[in-house]
Protein backbone atom coordinates (compact mmCIF):
# COMPACT_ATOMS: atom_id res chain seq x y z
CA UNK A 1 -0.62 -4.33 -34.35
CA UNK A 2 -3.22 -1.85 -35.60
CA UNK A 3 -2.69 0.73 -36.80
CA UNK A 4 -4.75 4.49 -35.64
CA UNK A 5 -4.81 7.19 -37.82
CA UNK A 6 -6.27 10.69 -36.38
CA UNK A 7 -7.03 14.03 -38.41
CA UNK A 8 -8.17 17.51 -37.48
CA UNK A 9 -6.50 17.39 -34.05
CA UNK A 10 -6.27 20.49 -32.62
CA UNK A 11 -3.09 22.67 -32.75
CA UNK A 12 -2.68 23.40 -29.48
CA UNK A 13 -3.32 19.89 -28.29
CA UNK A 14 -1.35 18.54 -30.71
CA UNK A 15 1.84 20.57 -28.95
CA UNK A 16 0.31 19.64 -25.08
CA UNK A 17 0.99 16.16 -26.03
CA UNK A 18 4.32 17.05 -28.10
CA UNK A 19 5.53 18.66 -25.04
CA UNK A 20 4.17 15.58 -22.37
CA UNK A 21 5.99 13.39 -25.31
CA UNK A 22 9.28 15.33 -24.62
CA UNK A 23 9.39 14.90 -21.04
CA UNK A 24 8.99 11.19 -20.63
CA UNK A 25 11.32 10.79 -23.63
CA UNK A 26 8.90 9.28 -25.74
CA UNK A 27 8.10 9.97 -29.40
CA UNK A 28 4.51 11.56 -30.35
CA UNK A 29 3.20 8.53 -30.97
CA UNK A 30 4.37 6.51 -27.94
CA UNK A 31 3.23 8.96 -25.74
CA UNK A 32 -0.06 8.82 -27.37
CA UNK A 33 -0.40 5.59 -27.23
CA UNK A 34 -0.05 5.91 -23.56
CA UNK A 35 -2.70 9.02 -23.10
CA UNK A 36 -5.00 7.00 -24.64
CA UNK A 37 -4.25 3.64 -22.33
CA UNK A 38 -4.45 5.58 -19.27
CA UNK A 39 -7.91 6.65 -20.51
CA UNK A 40 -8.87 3.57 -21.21
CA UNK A 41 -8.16 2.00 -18.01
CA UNK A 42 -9.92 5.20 -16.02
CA UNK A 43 -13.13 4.83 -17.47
CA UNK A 44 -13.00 0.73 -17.22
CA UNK A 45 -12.45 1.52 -13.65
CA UNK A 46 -14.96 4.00 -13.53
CA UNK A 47 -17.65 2.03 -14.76
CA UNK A 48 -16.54 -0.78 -12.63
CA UNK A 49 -17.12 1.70 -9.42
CA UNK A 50 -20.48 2.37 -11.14
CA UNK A 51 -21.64 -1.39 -11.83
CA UNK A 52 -20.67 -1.96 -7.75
CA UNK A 53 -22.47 0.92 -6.61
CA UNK A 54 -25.39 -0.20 -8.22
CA UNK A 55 -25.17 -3.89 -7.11
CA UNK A 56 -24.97 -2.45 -3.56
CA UNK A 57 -28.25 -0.63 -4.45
CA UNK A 58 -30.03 -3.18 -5.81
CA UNK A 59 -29.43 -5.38 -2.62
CA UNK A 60 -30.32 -2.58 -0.34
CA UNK A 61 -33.58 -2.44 -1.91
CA UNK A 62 -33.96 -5.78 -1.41
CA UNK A 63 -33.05 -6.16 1.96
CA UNK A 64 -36.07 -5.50 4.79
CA UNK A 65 -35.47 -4.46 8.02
CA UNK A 66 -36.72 -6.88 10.53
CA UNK A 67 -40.22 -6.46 11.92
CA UNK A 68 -40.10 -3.49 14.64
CA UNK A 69 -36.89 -2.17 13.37
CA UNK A 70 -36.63 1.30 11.85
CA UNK A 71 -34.26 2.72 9.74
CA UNK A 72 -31.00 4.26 11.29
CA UNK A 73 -31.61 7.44 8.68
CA UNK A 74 -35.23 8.28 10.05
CA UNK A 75 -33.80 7.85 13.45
CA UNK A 76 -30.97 10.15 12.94
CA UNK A 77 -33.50 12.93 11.88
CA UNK A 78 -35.71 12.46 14.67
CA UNK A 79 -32.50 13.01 16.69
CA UNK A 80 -31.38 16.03 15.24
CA UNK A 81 -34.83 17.53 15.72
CA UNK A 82 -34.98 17.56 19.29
């Protein structure tokens, strides 16, 4: 296992994640072991959102609308302006 060391944290984040430590029963170290898992997997999952997004994007671009069709968006204004 590796091993992480971290200097100049912060006081007063030191003692948020003492106290988060405290009430899961965890020592400082477990619990940040944990912050910094849940982290982790947020921002993988964020950037998976992202990377989906974009495929979707890409394809719309890609995809024409059939001869004589118009877009549903343009049609929606031209509703809303009568």
């Amino acid at each position: 296992m590796a091993i992480l060391h971290i200097r100049n944290v912060p006081e007063n984040l030191y003692k948020r994640i003492r106290k988060l430590a405290k009430e899961e029963n965890r020592s400082v170290t477990a619990e940040v072991i944990e912050l910094l898992g849940q982290s982790v997997r947020l921002r993988e999952e964020r950037l998976g959102a992202a990377e989906i997004v974009e495929r979707i994007r890409r394809q719309a671009q890609k995809t024409a609308l059939p001869r004589g069709w118009r877009d549903s968006a343009d049609l929606l204004r031209e509703d809303r302006g009568r």
